[in-house]
N, C-alpha and C. Protein backbone atom coordinates (compact mmCIF):
# COMPACT_ATOMS: atom_id res chain seq x y z
N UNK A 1 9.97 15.08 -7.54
CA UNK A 1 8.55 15.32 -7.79
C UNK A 1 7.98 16.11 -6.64
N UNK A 2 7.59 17.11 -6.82
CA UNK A 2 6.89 18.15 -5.56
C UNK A 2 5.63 18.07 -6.19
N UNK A 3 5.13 17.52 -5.02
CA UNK A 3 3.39 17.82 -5.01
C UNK A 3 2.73 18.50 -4.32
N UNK A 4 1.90 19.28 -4.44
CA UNK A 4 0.80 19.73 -2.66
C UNK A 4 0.13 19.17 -2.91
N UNK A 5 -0.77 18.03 -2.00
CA UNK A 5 -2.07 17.40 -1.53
C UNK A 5 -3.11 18.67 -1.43
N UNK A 6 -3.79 18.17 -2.13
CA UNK A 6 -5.52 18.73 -1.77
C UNK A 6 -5.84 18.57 -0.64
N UNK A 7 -6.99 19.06 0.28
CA UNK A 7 -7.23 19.23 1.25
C UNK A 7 -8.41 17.53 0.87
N UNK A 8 -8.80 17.12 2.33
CA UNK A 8 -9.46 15.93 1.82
C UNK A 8 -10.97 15.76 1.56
N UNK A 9 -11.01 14.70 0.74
CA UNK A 9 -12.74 15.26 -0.12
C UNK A 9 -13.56 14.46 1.08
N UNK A 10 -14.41 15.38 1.32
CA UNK A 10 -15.43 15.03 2.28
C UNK A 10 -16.23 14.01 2.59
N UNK A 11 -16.42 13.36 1.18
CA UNK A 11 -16.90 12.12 0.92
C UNK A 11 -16.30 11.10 1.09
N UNK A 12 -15.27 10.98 1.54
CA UNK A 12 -14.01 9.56 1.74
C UNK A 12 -14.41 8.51 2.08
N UNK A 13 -14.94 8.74 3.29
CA UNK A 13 -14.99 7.76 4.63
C UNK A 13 -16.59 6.93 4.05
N UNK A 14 -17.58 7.89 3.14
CA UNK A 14 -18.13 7.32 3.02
C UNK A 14 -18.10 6.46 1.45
N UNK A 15 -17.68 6.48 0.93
CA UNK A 15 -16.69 6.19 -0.50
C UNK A 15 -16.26 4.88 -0.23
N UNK A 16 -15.27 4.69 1.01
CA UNK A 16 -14.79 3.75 0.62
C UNK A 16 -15.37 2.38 2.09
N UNK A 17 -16.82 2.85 2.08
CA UNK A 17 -17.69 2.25 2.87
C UNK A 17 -18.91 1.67 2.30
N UNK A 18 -19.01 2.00 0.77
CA UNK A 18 -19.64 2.01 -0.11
C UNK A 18 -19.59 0.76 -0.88
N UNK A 19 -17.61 1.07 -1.23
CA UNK A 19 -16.95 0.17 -1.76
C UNK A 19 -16.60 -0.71 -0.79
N UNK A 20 -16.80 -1.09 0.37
CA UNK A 20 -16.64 -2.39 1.09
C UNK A 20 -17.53 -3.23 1.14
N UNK A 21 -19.25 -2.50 0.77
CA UNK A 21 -20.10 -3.33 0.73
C UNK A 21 -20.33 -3.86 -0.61
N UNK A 22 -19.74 -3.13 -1.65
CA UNK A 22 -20.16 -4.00 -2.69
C UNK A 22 -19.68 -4.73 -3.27
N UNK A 23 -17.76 -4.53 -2.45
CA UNK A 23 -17.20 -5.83 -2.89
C UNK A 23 -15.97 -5.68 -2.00
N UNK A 24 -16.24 -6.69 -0.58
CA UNK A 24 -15.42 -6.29 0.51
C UNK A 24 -14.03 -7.07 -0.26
N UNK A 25 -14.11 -7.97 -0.85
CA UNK A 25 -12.79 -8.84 -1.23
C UNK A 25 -11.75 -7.36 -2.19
N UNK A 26 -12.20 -6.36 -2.72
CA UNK A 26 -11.36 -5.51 -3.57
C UNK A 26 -11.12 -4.57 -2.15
N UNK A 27 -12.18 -3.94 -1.90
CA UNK A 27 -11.69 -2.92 -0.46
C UNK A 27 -11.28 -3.13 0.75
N UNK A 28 -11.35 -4.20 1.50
CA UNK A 28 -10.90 -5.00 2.18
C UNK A 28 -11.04 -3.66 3.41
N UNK A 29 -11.61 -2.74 3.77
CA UNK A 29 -11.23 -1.60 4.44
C UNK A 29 -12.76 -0.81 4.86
N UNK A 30 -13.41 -0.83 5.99
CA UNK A 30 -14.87 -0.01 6.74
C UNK A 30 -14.69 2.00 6.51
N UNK A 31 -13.54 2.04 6.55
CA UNK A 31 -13.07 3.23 6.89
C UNK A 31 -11.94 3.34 6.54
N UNK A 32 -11.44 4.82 5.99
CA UNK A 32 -9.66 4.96 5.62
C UNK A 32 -9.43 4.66 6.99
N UNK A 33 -7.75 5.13 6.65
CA UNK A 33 -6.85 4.61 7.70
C UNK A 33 -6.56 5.59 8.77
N UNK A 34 -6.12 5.59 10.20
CA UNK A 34 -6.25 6.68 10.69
C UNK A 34 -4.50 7.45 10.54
N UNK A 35 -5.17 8.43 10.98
CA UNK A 35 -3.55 9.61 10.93
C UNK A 35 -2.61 8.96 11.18
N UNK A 36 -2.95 8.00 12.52
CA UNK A 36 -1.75 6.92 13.52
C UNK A 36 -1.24 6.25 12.97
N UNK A 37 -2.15 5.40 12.21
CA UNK A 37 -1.53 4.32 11.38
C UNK A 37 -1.04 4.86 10.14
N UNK A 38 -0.95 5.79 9.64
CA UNK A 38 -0.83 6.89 8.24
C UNK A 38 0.55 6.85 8.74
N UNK A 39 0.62 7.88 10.31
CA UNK A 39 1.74 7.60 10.24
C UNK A 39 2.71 6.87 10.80
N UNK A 40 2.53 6.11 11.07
CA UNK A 40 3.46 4.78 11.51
C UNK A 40 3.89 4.00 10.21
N UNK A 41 2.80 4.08 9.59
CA UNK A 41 3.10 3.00 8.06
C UNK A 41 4.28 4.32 7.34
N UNK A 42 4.20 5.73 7.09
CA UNK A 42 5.16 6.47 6.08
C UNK A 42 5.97 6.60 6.55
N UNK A 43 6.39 6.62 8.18
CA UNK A 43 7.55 6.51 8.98
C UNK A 43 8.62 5.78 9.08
N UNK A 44 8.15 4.50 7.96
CA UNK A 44 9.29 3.18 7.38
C UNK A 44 9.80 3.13 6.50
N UNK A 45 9.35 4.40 5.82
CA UNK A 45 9.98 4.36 4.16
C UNK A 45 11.58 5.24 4.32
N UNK A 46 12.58 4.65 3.94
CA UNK A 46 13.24 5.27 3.79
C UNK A 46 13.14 6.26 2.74
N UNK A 47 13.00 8.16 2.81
CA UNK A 47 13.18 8.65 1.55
C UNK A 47 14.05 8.62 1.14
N UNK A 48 15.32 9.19 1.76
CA UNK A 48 16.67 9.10 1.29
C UNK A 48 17.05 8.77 0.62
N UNK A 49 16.78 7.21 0.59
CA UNK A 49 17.24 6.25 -0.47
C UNK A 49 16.40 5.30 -1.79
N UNK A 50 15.34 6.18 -1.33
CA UNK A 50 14.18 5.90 -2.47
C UNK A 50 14.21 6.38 -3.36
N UNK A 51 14.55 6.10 -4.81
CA UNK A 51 14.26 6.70 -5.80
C UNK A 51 12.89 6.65 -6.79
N UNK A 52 12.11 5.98 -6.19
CA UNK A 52 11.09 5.16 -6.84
C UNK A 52 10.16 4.20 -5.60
N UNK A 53 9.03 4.96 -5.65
CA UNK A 53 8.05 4.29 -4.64
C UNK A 53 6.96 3.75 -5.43
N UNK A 54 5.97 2.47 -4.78
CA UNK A 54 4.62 2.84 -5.61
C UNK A 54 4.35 2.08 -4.18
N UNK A 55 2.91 2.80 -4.08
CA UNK A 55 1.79 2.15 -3.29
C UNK A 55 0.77 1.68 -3.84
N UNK A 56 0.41 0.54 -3.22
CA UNK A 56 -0.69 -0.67 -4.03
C UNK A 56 -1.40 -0.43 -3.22
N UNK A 57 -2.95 -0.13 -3.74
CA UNK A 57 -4.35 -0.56 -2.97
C UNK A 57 -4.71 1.22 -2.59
N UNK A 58 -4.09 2.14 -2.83
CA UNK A 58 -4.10 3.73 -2.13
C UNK A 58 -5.81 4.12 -1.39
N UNK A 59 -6.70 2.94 -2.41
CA UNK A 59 -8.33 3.70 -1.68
C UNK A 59 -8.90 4.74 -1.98
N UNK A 60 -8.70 5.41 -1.15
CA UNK A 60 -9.44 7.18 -1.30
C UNK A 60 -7.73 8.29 -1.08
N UNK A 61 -7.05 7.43 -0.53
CA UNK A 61 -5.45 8.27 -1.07
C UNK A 61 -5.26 9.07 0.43
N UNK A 62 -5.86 8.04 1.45
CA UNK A 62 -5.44 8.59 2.85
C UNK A 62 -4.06 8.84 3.17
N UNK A 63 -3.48 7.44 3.06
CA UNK A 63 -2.06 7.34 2.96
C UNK A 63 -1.08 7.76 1.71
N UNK A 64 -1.54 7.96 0.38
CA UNK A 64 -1.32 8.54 -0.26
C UNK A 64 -1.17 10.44 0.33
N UNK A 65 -1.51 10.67 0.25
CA UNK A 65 -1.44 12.35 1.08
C UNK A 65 -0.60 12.54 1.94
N UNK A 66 -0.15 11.84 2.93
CA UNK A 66 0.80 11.80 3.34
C UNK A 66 2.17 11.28 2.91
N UNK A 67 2.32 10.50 2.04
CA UNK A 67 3.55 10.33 1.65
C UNK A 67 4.00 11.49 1.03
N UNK A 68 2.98 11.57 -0.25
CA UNK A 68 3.41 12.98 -1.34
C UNK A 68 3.94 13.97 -0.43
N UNK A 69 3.58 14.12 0.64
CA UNK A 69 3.92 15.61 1.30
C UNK A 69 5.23 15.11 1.88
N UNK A 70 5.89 14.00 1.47
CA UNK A 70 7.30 13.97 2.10
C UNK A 70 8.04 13.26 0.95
N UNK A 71 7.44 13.43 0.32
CA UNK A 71 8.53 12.75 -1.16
C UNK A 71 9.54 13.72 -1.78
N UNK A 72 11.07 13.51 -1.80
CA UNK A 72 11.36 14.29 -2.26
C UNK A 72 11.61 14.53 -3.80
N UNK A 73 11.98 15.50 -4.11
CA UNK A 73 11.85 15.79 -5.50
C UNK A 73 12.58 14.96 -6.96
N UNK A 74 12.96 14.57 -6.45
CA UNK A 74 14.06 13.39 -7.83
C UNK A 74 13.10 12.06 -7.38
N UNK A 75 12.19 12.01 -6.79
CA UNK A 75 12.01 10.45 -6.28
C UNK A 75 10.61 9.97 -7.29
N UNK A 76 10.38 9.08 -7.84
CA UNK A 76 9.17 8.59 -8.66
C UNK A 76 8.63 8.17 -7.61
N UNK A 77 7.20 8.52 -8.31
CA UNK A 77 5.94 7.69 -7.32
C UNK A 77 4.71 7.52 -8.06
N UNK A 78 4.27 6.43 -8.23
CA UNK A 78 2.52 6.10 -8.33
C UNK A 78 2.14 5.18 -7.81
N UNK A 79 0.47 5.17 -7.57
CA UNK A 79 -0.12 3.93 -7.13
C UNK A 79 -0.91 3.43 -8.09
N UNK A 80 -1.14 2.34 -7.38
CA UNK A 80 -2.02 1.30 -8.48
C UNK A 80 -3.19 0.91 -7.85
N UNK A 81 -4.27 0.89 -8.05
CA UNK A 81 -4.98 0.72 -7.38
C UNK A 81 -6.42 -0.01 -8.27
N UNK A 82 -7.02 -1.39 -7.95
CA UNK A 82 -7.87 -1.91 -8.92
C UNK A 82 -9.29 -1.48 -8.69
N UNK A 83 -9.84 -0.72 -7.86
CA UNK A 83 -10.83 -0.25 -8.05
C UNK A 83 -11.12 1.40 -8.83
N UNK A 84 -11.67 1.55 -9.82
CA UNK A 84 -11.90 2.55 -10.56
C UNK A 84 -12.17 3.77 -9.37
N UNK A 85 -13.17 3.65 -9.18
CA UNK A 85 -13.84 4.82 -8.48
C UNK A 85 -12.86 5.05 -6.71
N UNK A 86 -12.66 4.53 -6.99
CA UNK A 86 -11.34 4.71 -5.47
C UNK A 86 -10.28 5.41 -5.80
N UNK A 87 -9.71 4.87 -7.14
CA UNK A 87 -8.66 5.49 -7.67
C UNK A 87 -9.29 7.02 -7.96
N UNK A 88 -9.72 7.30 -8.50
CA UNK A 88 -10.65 8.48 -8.54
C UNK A 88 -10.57 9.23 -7.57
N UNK A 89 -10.87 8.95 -6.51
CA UNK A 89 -10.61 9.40 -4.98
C UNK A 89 -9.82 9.96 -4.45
N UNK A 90 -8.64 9.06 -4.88
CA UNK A 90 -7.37 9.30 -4.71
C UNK A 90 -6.63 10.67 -5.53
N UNK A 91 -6.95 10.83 -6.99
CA UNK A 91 -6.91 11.98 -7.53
C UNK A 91 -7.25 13.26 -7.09
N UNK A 92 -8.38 12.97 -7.01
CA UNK A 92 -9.23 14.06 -6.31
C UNK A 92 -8.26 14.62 -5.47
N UNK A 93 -7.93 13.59 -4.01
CA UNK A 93 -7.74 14.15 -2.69
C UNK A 93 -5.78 14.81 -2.94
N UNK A 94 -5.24 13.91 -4.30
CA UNK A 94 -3.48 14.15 -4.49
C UNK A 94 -3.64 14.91 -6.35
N UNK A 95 -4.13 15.94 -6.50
CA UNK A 95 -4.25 16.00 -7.80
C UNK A 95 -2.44 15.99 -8.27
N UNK A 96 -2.37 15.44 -9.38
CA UNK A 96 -0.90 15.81 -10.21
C UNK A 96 -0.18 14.45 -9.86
N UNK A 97 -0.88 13.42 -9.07
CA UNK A 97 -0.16 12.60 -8.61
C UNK A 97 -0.33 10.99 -9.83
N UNK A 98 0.54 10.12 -10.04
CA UNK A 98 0.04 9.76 -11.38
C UNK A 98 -0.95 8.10 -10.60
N UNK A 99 -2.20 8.22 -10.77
CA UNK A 99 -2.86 6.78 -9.88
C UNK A 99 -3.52 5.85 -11.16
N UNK A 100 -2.99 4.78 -11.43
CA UNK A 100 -2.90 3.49 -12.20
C UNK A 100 -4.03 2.39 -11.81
N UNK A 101 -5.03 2.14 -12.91
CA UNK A 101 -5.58 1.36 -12.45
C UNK A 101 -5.57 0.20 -12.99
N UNK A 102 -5.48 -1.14 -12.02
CA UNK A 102 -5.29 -2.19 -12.20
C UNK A 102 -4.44 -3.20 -11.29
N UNK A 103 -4.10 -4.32 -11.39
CA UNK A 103 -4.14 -5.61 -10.13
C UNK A 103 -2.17 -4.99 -9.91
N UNK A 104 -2.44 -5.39 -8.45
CA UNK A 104 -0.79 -5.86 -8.21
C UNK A 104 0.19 -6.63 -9.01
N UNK A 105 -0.61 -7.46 -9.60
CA UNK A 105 0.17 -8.56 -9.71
C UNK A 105 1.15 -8.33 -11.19
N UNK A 106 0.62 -7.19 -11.46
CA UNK A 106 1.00 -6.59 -12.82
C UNK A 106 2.22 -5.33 -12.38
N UNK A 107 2.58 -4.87 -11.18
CA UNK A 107 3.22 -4.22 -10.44
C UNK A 107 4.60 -3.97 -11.63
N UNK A 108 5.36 -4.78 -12.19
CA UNK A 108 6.79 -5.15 -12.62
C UNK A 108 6.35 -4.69 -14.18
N UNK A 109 4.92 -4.95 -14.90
CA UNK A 109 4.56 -4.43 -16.35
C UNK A 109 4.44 -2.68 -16.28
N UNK A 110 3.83 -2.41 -15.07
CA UNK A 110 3.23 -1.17 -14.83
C UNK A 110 4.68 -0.14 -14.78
N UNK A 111 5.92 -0.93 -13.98
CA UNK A 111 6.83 0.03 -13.93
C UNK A 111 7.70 -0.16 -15.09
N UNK A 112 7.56 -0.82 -16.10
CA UNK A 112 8.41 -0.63 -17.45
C UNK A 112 7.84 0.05 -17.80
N UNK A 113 5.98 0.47 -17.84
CA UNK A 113 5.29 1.94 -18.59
C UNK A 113 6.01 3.07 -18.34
N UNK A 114 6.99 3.01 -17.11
CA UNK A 114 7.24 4.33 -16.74
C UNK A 114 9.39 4.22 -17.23
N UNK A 115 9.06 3.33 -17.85
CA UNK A 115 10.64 3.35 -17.88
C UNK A 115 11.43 2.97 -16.78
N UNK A 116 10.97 2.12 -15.88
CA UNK A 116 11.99 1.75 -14.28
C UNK A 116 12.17 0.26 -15.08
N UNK A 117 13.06 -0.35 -14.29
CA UNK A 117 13.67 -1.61 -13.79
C UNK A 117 13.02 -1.87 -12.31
N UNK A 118 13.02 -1.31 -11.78
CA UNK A 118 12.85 -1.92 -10.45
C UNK A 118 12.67 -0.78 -9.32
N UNK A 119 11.66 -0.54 -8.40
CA UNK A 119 11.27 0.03 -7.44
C UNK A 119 11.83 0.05 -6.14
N UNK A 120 12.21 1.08 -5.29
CA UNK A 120 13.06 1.23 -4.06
C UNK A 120 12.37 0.54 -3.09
N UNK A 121 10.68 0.91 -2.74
CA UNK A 121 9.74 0.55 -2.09
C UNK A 121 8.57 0.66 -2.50
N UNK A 122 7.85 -0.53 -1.96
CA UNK A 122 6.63 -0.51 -2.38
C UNK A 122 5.52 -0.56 -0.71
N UNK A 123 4.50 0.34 -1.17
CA UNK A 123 3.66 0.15 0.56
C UNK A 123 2.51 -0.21 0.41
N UNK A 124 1.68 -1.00 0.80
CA UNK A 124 0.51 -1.52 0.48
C UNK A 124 -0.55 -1.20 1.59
N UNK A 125 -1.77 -0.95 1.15
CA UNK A 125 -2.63 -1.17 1.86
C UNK A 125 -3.59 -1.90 1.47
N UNK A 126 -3.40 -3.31 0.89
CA UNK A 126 -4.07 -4.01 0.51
C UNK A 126 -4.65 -5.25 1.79
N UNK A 127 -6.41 -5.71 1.49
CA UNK A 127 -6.62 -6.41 2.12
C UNK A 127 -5.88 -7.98 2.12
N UNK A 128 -4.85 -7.93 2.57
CA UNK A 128 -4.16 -9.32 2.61
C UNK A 128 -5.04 -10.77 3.13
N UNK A 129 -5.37 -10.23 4.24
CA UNK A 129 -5.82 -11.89 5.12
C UNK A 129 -7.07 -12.25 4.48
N UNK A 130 -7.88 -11.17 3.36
CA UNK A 130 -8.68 -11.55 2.48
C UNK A 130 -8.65 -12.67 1.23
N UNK A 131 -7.63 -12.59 1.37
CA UNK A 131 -6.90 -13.32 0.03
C UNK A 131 -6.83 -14.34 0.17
N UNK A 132 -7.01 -15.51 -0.82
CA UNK A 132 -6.47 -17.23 -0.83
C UNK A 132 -5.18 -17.36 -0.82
N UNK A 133 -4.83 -18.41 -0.56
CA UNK A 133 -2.99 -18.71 -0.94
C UNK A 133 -2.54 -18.83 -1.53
N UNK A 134 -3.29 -18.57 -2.85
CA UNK A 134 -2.49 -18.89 -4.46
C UNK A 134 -2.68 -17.37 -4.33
N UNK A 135 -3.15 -16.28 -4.58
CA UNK A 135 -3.29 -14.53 -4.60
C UNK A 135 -2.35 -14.40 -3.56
N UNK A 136 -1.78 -14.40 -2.36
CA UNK A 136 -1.23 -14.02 -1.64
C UNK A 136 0.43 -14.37 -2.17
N UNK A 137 0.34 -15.53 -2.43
CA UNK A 137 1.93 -16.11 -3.09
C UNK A 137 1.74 -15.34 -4.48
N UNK A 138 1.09 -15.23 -5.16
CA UNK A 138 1.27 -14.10 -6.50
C UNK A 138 1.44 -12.79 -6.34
N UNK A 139 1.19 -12.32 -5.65
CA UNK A 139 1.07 -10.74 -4.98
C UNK A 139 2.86 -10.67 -4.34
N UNK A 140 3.04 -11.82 -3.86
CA UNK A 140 3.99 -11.36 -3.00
C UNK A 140 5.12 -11.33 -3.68
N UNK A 141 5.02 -12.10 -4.73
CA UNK A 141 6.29 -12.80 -6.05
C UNK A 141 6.01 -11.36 -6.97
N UNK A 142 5.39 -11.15 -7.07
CA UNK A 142 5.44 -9.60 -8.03
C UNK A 142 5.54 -8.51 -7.24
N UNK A 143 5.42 -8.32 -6.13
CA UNK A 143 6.18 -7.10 -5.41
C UNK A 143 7.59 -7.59 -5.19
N UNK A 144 8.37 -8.78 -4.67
CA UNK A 144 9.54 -9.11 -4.55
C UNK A 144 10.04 -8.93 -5.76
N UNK A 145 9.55 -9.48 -6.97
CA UNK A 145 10.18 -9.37 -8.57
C UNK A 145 10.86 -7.88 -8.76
N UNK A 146 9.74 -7.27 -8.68
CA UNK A 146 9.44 -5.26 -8.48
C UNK A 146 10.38 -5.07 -7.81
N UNK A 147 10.88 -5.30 -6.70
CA UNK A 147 11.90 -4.36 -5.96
C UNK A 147 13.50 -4.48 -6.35
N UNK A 148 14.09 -3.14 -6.15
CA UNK A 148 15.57 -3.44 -5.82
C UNK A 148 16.53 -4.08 -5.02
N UNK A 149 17.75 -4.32 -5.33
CA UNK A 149 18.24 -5.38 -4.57
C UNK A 149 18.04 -4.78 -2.49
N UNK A 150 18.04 -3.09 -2.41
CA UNK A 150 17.73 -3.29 -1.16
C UNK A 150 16.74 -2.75 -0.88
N UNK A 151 15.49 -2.91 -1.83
CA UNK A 151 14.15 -2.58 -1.83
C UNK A 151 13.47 -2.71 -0.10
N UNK A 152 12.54 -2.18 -0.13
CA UNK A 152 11.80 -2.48 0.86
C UNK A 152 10.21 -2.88 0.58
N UNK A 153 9.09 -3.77 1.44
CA UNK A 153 8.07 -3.48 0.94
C UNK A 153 7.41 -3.71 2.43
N UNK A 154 6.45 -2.37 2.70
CA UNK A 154 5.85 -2.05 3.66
C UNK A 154 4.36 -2.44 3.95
N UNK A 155 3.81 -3.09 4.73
CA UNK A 155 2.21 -3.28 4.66
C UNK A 155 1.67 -3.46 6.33
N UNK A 156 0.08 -3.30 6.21
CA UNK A 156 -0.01 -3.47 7.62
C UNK A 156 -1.12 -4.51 7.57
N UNK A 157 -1.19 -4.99 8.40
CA UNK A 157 -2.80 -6.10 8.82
C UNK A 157 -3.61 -5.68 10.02
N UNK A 158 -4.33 -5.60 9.68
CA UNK A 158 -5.60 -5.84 11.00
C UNK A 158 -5.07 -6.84 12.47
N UNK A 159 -5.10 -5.92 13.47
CA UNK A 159 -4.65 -6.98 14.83
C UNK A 159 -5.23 -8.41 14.72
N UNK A 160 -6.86 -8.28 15.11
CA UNK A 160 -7.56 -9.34 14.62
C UNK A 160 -7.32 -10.37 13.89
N UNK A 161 -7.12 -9.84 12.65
CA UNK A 161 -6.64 -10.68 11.46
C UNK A 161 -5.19 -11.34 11.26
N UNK A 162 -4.51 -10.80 12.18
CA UNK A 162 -3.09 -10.76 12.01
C UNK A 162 -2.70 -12.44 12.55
N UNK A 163 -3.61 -13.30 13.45
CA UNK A 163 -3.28 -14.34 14.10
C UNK A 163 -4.03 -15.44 12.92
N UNK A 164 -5.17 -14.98 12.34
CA UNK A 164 -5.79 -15.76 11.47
C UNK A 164 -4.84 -16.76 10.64
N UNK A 165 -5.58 -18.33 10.07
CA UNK A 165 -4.74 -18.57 9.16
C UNK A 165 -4.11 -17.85 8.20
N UNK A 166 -4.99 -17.09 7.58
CA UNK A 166 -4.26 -16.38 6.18
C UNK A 166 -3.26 -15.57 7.21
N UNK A 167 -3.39 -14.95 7.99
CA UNK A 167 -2.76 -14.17 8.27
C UNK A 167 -1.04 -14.80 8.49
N UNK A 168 -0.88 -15.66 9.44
CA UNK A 168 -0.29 -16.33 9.27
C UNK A 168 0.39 -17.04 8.09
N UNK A 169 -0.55 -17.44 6.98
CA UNK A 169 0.58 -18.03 5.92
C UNK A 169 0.91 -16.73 5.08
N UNK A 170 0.27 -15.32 5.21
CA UNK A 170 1.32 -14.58 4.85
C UNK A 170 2.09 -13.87 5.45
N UNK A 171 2.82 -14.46 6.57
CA UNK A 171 3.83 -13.78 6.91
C UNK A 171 5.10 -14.96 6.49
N UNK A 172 4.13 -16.25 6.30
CA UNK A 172 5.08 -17.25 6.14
C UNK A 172 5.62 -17.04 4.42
N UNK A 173 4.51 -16.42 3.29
CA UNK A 173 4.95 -16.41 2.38
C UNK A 173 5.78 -15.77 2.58
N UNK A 174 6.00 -14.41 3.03
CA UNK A 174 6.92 -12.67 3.10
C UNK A 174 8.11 -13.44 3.52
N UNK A 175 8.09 -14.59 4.24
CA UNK A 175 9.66 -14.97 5.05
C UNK A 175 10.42 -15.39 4.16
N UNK A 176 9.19 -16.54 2.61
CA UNK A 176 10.39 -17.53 1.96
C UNK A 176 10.57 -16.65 0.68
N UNK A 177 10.20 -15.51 0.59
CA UNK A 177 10.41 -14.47 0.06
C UNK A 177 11.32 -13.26 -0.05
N UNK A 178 11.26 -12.81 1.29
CA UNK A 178 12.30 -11.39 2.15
C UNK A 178 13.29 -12.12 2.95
N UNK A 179 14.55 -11.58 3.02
CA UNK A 179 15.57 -11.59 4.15
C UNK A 179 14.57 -11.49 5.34
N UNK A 180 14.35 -10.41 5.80
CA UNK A 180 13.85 -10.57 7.29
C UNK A 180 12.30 -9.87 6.63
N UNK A 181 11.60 -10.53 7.87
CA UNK A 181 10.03 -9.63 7.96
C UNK A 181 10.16 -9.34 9.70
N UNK A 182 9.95 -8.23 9.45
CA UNK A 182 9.64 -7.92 10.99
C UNK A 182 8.41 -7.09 11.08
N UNK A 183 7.59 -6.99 12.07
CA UNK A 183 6.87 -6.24 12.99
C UNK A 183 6.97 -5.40 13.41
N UNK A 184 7.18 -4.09 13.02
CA UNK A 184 7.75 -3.12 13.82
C UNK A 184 6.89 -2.34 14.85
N UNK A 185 5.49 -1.99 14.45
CA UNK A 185 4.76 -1.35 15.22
C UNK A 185 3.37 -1.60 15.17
N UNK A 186 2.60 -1.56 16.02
CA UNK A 186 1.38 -1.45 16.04
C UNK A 186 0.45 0.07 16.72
N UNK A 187 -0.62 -0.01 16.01
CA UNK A 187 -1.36 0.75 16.57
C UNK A 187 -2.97 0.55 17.02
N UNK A 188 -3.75 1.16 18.68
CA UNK A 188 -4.77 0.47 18.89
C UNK A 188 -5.52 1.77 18.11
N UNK A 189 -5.30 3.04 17.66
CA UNK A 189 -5.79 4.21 17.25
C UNK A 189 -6.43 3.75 15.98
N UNK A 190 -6.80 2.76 15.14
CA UNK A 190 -7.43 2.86 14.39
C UNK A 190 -8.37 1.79 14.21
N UNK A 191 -9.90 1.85 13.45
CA UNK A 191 -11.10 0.77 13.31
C UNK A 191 -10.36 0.28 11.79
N UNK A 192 -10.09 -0.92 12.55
CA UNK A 192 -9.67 -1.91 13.32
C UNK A 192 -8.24 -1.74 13.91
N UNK A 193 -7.80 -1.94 14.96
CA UNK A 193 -5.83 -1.87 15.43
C UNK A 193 -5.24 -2.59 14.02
N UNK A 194 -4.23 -2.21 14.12
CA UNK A 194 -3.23 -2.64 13.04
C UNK A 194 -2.23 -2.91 13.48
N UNK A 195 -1.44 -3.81 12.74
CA UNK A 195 0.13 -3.51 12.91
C UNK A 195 1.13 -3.27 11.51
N UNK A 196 2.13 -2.50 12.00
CA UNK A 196 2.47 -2.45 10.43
C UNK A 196 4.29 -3.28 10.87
N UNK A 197 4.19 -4.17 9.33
CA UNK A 197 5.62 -4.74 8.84
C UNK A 197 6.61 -4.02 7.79
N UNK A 198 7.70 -4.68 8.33
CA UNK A 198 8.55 -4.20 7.10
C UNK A 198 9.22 -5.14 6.64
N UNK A 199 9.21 -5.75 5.18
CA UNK A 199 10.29 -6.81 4.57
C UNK A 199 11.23 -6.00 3.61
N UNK A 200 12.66 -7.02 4.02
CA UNK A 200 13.66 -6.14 3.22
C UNK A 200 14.49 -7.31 2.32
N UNK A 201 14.50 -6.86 1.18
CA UNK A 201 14.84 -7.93 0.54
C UNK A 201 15.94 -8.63 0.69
């Protein structure tokens, strides 16, 4: 799949600042993500061996834009994303790119629409530590369901947030879930620092 990214729509930052106030539990996010964390988070995906990506939660398609521009051509990709007008965004900023709207948790229905079995990697930028512990254990059981046997699934948290309870019981879900979860990097370059993980199944 060869795409060119659009240049980015001007309105982003305030788009998806819009959508945090009117319903921070879906956007979970003040501001896209920065370049740093853009790229630290696409820097984990193996392409090579990806035949099939999807990213959950894309936003305004910050991180979206950057992947497309390194996807190579035999490789599937869409996101899913449950806010309408975000997904929208995302078009805009990746035209030709295919963006799905509707919940994670549907991740494993969404890729039989496309004719898959099962996804190489999945990358999220979903607000996690937002979530209760019954959504966080559902989310995490339908991206694990979704992947291949040496799938990967990539996400980052808020520094801040990262020590919180939730934060904490989801790294504990990702453990009784994934072979390993690790930590690989953080960054202080973006509102709010992040760190980004990688679980491998």
């Amino acid at each position: 799949m060869s795409l060119k990214p659009k240049g980015n729509p001007p309105d982003s930052s305030i788009q998806i600042a819009l959508e945090f106030l009117r319903n921070p539990l879906k956007t979970g996010a003040v501001a896209p993500s920065s370049a740093t964390l853009v790229t630290d988070l696409v820097n984990q995906i193996e392409f090579s061996h990806a035949k099939s990506i999807v990213e959950l939660g894309p936003g305004t398609g910050v991180i979206t834009e950057s992947l497309v521009k390194r996807l190579p051509a035999d490789t599937h990709f869409f996101a899913l994303e449950l806010n309408p007008k975000l997904a929208e965004q995302t078009r805009r900023r990746c035209p030709g790119i295919e963006v799905k709207v509707g919940c994670a948790t549907t991740l494993h229905e969404q890729l039989k629409h496309f004719g898959i079995d099962h996804c190489d990697c999945v990358v999220s930028a979903l607000p996690w530590t937002l979530f209760d512990a019954d959504t966080q254990n559902r989310l995490i059981q339908s991206i694990r369901a979704a992947l291949s046997p040496r799938g990967n699934f990539i996400f980052y948290m808020y520094l801040g947030a990262e020590w919180l309870p939730s934060g904490a019981r989801l790294r504990h879900v990702a453990r009784k879930h994934f072979g390993t979860v690790h930590r690989v990097t953080h960054t202080f370059r973006n509102v709010p620092p992040a760190a980004v993980y990688v679980c491998r199944v």
